[in-house]
C-alpha atoms as a PDB file:
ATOM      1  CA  UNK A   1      43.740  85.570 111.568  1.00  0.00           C
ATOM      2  CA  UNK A   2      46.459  87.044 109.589  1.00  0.00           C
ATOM      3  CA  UNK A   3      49.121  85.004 110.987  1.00  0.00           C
ATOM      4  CA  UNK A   4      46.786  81.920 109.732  1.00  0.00           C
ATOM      5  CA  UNK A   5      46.276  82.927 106.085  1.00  0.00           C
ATOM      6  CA  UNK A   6      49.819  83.841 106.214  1.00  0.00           C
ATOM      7  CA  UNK A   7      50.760  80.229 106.990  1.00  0.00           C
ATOM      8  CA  UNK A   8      48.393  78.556 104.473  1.00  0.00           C
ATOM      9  CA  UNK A   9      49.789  80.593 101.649  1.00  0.00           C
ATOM     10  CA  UNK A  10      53.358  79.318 103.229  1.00  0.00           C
ATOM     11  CA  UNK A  11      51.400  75.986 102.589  1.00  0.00           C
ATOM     12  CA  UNK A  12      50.351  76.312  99.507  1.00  0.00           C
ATOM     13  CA  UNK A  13      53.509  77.465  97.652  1.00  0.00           C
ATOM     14  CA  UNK A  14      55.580  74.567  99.445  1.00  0.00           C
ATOM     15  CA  UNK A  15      52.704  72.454  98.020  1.00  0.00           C
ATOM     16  CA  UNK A  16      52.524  74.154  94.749  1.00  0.00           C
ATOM     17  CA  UNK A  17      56.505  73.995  94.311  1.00  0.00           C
ATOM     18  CA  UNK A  18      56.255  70.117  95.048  1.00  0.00           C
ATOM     19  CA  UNK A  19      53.402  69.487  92.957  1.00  0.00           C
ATOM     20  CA  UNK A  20      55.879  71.317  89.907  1.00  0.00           C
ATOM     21  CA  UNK A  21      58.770  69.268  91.027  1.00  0.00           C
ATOM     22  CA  UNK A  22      57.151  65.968  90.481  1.00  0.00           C
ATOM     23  CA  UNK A  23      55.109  66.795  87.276  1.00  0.00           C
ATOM     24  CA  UNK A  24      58.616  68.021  85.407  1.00  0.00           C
ATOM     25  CA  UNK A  25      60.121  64.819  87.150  1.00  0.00           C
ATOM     26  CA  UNK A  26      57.524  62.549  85.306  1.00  0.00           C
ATOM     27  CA  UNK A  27      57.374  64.635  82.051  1.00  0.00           C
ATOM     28  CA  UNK A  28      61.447  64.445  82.129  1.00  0.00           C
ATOM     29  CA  UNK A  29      61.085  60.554  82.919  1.00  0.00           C
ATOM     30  CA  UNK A  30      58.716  59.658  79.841  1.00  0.00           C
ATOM     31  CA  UNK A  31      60.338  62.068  77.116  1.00  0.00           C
ATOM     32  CA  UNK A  32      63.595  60.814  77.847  1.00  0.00           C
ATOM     33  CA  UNK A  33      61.990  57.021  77.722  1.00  0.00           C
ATOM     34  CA  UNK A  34      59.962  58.532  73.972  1.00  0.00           C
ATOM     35  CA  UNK A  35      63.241  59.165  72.573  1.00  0.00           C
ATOM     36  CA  UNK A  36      64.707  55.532  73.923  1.00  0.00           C
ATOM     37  CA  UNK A  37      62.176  53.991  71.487  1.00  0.00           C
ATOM     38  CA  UNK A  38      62.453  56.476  69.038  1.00  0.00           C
ATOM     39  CA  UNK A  39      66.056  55.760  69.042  1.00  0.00           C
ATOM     40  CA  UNK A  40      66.096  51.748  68.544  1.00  0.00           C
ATOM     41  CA  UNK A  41      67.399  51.149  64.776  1.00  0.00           C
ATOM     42  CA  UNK A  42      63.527  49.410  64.425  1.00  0.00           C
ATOM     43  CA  UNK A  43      61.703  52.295  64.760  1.00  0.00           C
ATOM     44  CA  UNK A  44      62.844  53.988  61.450  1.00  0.00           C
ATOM     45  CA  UNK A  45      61.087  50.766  59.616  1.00  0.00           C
ATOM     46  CA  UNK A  46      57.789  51.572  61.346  1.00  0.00           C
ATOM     47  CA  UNK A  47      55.024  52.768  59.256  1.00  0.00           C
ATOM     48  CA  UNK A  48      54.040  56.893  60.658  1.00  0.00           C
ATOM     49  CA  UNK A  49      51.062  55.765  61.100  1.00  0.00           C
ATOM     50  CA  UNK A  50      51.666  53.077  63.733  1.00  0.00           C
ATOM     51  CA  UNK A  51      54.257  55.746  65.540  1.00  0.00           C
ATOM     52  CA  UNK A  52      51.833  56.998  67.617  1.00  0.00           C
ATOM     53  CA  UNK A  53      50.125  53.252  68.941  1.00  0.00           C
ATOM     54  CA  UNK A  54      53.682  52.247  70.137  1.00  0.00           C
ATOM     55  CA  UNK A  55      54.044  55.076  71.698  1.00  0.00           C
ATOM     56  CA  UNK A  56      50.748  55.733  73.425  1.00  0.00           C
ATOM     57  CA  UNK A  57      51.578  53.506  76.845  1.00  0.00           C
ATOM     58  CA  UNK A  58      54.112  56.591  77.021  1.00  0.00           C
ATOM     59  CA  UNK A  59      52.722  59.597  75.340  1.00  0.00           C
ATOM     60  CA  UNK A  60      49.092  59.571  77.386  1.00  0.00           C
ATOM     61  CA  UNK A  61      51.434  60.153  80.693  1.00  0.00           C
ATOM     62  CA  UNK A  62      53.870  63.265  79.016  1.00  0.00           C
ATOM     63  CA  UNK A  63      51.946  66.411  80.248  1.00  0.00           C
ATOM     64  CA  UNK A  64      54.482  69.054  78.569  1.00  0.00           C
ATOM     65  CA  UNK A  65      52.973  72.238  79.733  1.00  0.00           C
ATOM     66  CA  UNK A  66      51.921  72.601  83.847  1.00  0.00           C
ATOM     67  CA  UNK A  67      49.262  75.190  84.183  1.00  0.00           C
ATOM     68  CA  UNK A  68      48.762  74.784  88.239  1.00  0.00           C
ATOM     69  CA  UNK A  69      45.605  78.029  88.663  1.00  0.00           C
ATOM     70  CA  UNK A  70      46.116  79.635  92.287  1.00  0.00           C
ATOM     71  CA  UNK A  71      42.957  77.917  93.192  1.00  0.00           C
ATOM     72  CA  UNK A  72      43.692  74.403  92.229  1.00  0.00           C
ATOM     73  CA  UNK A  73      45.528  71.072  93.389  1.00  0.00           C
ATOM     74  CA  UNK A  74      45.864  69.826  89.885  1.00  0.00           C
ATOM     75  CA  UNK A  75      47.233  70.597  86.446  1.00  0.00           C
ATOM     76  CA  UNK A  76      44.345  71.980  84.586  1.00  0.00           C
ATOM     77  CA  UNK A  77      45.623  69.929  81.017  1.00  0.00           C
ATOM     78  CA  UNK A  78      46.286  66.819  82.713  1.00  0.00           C
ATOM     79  CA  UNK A  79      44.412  66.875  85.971  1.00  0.00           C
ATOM     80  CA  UNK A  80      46.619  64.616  87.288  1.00  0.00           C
ATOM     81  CA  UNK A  81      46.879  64.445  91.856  1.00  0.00           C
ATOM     82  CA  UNK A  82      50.260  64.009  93.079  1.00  0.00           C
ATOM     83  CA  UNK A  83      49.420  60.690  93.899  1.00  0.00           C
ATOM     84  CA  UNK A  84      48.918  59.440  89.975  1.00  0.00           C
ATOM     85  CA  UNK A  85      52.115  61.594  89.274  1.00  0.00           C
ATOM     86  CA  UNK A  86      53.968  59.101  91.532  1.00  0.00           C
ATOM     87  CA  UNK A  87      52.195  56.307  90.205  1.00  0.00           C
ATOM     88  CA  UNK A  88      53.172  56.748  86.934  1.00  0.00           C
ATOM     89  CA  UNK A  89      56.605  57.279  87.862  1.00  0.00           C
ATOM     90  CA  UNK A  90      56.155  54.123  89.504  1.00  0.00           C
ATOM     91  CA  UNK A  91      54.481  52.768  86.223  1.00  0.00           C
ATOM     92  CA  UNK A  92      57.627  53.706  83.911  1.00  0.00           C
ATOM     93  CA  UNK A  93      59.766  50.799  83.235  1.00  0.00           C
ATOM     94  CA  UNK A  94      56.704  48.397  82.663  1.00  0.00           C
ATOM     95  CA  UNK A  95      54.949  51.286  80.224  1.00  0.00           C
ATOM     96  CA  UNK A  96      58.174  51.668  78.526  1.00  0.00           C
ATOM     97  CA  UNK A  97      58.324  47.862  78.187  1.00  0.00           C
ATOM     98  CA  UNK A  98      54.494  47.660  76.309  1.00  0.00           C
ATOM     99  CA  UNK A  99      55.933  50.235  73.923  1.00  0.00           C
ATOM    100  CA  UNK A 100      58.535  48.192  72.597  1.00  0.00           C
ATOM    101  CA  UNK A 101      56.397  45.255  72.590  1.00  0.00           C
ATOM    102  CA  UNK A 102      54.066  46.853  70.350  1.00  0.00           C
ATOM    103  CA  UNK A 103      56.806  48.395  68.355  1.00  0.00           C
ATOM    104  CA  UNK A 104      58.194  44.765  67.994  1.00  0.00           C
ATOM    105  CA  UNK A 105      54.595  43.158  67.096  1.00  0.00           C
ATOM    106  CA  UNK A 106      54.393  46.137  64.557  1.00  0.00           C
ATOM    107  CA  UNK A 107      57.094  45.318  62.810  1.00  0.00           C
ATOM    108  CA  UNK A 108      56.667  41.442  63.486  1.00  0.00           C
ATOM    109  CA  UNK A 109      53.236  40.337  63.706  1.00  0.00           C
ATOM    110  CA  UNK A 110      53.339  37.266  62.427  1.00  0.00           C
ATOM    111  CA  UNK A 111      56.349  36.232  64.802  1.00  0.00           C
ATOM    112  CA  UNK A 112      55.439  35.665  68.445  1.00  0.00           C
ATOM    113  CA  UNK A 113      57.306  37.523  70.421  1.00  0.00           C
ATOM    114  CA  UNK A 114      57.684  37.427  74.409  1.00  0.00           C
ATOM    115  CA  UNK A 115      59.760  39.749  76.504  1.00  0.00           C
ATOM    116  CA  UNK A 116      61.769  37.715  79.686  1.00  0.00           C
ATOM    117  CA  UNK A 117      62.316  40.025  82.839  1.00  0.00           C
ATOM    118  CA  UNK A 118      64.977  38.252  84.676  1.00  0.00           C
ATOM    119  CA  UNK A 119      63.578  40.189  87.805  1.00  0.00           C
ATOM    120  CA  UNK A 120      60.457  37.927  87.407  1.00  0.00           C
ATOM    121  CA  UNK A 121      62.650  34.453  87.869  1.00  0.00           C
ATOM    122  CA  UNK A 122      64.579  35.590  90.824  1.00  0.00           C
ATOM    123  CA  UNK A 123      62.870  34.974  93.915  1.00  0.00           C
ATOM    124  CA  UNK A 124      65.299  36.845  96.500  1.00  0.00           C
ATOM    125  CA  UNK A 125      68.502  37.897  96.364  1.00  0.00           C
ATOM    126  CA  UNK A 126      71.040  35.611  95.595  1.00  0.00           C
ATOM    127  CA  UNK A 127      74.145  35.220  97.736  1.00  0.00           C
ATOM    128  CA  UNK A 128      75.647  31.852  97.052  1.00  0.00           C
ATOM    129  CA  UNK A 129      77.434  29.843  94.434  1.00  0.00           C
ATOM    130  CA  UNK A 130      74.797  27.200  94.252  1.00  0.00           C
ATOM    131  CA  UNK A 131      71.881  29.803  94.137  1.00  0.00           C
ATOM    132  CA  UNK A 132      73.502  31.537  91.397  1.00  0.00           C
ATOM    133  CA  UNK A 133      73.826  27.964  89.315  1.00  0.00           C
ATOM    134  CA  UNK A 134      70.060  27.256  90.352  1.00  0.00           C
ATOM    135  CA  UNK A 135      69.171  30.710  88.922  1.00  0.00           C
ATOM    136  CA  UNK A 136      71.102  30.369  85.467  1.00  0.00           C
ATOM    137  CA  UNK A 137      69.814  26.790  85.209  1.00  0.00           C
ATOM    138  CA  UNK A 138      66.039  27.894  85.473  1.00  0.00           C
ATOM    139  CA  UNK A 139      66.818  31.038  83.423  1.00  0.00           C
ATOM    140  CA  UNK A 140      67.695  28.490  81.078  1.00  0.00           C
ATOM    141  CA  UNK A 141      65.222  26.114  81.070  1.00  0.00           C
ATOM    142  CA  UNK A 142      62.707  28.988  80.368  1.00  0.00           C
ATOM    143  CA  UNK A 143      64.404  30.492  77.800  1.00  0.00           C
ATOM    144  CA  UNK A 144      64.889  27.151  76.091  1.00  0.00           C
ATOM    145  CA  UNK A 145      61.514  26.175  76.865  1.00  0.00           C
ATOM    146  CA  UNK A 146      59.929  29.538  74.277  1.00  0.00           C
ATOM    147  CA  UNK A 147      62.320  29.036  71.892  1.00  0.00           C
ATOM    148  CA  UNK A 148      61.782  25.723  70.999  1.00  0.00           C
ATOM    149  CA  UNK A 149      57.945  26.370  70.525  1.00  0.00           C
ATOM    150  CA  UNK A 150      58.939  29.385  67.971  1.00  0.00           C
ATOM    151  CA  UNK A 151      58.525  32.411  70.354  1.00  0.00           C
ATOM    152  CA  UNK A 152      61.565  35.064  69.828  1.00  0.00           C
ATOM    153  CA  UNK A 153      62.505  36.276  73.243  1.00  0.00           C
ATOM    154  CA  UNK A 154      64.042  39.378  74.051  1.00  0.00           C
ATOM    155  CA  UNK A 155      65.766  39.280  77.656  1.00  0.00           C
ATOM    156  CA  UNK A 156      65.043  42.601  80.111  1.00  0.00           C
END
C-alpha cells in the first residue's frame, strides 16, 4: 500500500509540474501577443476606454497567477483543464488576429475593413512554377476584388 501512494504522489507532481509548464507557456504566449498590440503605432490613438474591448479576445485567456491546491487538477483563478490550456494555445494567432481587428474598427469604424490570411487561399503546398503563378494570380484577383468595393485590406 505504501509503495502505491508512493507512486501516485510520483504521479501527481509529474502531473502538477506539467500542468505549471503549460499554464506559464500560455500566460507567456498571450502577454507577449498584449504587448504586440499594445505596441502597433495605432494603439496610442485609441481612446482608454476602448483599451480593454480590443484586448479582451486576449486578456480573458492571461491567467497571471497559478494557484494549483494539493487537491486539485485545475487553477483555482482560472479553472482552466490542461486540455483548454492547449486549446487556447491552439487559439492564439486567430485571438490575436480579432484584437487587431477591433483595434482597427475602433479607430476606423466607418471604413470597412477585412483582414486576408494568405493561409486561407492556398490549398496545399505549392511546389511548381505554374502553381506559384496560379496562387499570386488568385491572391490577386481577391485582393483586387475588396478593394474596388471600398474595403481596406490588411494582408496576414
Amino acid at each position: 500500500m505504501a509503495e502505491i501512494r508512493h507512486l501516485a504522489e510520483q504521479l501527481s507532481e509529474k502531473y502538477r509540474e506539467f500542468y505549471a509548464s503549460q499554464h506559464d507557456e500560455r500566460r507567456r504566449m498571450y502577454q507577449e501577443a498584449i504587448e504586440k498590440v499594445k505596441g502597433r503605432a495605432e494603439w496610442i490613438n485609441l481612446p482608454p476606454e476602448m483599451q480593454s474591448i480590443v484586448l479582451r479576445p486576449l486578456s480573458e485567456r492571461l491567467c497571471s497567477t497559478l494557484e494549483l491546491r494539493d487537491d486539485a487538477l485545475v487553477c483555482v483563478n482560472c479553472r482552466a483543464s490542461l486540455r483548454e490550456i492547449e486549446g487556447d494555445i491552439a487559439a492564439l494567432q486567430n485571438r490575436l488576429s480579432e484584437s487587431l481587428a477591433k483595434l482597427e474598427q475602433a479607430l476606423r469604424p466607418e471604413e470597412r475593413v477585412e483582414r486576408v490570411r494568405v493561409a486561407d487561399l492556398v490549398n496545399s503546398a505549392v511546389s511548381t512554377r505554374e502553381e506559384v503563378e496560379e496562387l499570386i494570380e488568385r491572391l490577386r484577383s481577391h485582393l483586387l476584388k475588396l478593394i474596388e468595393e471600398g474595403v481596406r485590406v490588411i494582408l496576414e
